[in-house]
N, C-alpha and C. Protein backbone atom coordinates (compact mmCIF):
# COMPACT_ATOMS: atom_id res chain seq x y z
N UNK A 1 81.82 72.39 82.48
CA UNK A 1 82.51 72.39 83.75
C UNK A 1 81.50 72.17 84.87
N UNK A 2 81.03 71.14 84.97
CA UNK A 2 80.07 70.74 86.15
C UNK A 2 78.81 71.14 86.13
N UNK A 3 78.59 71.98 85.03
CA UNK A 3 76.84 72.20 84.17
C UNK A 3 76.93 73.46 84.99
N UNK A 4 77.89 74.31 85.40
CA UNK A 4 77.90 75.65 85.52
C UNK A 4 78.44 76.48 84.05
N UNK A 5 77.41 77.12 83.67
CA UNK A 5 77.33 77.81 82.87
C UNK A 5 78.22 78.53 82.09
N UNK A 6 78.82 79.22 83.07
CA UNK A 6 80.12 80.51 82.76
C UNK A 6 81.27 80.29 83.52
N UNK A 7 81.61 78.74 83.93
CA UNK A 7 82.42 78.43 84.56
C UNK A 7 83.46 79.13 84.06
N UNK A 8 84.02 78.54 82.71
CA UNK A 8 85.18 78.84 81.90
C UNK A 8 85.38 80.65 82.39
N UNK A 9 84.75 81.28 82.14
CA UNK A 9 84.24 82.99 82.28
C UNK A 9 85.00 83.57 83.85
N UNK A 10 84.21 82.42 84.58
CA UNK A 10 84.59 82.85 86.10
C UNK A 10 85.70 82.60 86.22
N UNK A 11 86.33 81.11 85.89
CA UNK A 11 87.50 81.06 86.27
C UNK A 11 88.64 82.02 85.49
N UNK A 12 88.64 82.84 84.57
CA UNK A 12 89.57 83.22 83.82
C UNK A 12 89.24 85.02 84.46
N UNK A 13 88.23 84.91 84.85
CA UNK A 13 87.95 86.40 85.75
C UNK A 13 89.05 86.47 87.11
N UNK A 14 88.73 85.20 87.98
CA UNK A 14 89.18 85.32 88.66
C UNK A 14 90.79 85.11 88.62
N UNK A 15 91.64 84.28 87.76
CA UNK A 15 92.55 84.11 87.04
C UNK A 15 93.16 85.73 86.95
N UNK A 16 92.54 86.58 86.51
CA UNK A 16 92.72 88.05 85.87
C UNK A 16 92.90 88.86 87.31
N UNK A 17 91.54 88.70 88.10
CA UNK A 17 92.01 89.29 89.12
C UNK A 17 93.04 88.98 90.24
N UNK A 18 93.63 87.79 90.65
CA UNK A 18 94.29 87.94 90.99
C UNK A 18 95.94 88.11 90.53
N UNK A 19 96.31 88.41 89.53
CA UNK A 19 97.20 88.57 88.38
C UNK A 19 96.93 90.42 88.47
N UNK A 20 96.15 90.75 88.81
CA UNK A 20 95.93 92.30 89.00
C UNK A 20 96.49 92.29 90.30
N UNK A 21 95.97 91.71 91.22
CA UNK A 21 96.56 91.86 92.48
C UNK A 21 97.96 91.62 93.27
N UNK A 22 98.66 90.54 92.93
CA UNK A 22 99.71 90.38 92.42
C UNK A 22 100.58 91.60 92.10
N UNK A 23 100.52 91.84 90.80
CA UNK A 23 101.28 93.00 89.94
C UNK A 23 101.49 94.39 91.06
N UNK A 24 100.11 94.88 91.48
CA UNK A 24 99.89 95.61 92.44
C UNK A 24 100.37 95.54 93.72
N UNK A 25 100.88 94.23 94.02
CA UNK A 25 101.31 94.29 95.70
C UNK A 25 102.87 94.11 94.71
N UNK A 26 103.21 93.85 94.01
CA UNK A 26 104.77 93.73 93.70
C UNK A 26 105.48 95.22 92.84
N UNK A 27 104.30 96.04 92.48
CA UNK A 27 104.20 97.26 92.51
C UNK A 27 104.94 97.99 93.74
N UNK A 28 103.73 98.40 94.77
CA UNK A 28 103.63 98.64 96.15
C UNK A 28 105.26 98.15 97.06
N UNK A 29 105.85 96.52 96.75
CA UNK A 29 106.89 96.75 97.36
C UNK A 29 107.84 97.34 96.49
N UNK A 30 108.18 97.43 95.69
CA UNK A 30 109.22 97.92 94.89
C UNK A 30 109.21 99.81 95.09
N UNK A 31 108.00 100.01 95.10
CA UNK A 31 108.01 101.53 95.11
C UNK A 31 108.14 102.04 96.57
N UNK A 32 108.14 101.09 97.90
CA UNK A 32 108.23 101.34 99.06
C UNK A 32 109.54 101.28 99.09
N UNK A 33 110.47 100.31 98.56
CA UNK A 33 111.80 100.20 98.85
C UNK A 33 112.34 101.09 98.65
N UNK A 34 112.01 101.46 97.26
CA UNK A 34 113.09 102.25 96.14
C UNK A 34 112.72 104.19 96.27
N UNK A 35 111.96 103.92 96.05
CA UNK A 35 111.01 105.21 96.36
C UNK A 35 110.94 105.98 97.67
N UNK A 36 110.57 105.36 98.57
CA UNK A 36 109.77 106.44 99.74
C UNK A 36 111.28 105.72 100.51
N UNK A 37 111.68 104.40 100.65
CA UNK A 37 112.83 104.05 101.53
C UNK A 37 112.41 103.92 102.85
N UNK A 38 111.38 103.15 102.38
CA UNK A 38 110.34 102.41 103.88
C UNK A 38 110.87 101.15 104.42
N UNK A 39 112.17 100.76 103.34
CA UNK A 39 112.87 98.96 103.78
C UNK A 39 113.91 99.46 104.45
N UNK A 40 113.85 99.04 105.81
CA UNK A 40 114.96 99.70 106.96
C UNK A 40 115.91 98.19 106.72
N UNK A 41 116.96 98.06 107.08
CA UNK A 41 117.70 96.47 107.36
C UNK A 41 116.61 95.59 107.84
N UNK A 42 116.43 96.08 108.94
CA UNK A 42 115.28 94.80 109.74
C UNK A 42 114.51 94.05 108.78
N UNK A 43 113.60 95.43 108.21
CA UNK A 43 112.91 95.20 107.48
C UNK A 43 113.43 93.98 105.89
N UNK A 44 114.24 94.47 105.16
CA UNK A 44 115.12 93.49 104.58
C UNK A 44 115.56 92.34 104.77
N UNK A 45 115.69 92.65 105.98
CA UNK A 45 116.67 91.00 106.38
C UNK A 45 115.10 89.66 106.77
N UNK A 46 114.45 90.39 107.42
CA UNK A 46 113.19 89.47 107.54
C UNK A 46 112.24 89.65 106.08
N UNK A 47 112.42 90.21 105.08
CA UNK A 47 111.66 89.92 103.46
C UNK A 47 113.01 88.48 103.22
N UNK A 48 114.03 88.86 103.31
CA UNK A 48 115.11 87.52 102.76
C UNK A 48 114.61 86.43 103.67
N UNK A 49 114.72 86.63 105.30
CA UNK A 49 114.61 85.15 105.83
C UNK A 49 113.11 84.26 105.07
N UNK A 50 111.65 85.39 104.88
CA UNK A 50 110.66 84.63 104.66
C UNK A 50 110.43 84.04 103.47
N UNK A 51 111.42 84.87 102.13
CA UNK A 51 112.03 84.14 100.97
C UNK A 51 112.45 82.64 101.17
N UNK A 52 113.30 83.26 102.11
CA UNK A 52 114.04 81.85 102.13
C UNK A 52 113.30 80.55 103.11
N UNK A 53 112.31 80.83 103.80
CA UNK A 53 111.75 79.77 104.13
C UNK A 53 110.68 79.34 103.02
N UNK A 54 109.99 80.07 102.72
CA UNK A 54 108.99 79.87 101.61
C UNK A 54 110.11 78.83 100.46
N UNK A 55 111.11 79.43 100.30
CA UNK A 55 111.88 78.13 99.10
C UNK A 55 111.85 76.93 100.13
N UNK A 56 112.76 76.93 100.44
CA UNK A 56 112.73 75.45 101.98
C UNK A 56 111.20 74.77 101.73
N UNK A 57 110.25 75.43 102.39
CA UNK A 57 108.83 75.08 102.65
C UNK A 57 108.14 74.27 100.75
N UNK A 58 108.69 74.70 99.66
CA UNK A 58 108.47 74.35 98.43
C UNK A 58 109.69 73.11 98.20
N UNK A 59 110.48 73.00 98.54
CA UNK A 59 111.59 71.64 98.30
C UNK A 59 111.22 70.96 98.97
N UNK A 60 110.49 71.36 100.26
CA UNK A 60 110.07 69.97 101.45
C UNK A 60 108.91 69.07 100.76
N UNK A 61 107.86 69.99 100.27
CA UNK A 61 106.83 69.83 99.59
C UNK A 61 107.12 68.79 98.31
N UNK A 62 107.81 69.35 97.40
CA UNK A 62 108.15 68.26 96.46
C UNK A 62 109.01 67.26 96.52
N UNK A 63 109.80 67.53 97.59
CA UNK A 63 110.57 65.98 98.44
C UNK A 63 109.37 64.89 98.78
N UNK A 64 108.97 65.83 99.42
CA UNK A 64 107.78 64.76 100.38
C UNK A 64 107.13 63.77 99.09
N UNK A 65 106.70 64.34 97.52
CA UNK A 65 106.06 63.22 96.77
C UNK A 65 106.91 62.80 96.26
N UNK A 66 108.39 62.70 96.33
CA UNK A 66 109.34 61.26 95.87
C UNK A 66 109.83 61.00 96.74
């Protein structure tokens, strides 16, 4: 991989860590919702709108290369 050594190594480290991090922030919301009941409406309704632009923002994206 470009005559770096432990490329393969690094990339599957870093691969790992963020797959840790991830898990952990999808952890964190689930146990805020459900748990402590830190998701007020507001709060809800703006996690759905940024869902829903993030999809939009991914169909524009793969529109745009056909």
């Amino acid at each position: 991989m470009h005559r770096i050594l432990y490329g393969g190594y690094i990339l599957l480290s870093g691969l790992l860590l963020l797959a840790i991090v991830a898990f952990n922030w999808f952890k964190d919301i689930i146990n805020e919702s459900t748990f402590l009941g830190y998701h007020t409406l507001v709060v809800r309704k703006g996690l759905k709108i940024g869902f829903i632009l993030f999809l939009a923002s991914e169909v524009m994206l793969f529109l745009g290369f056909f």
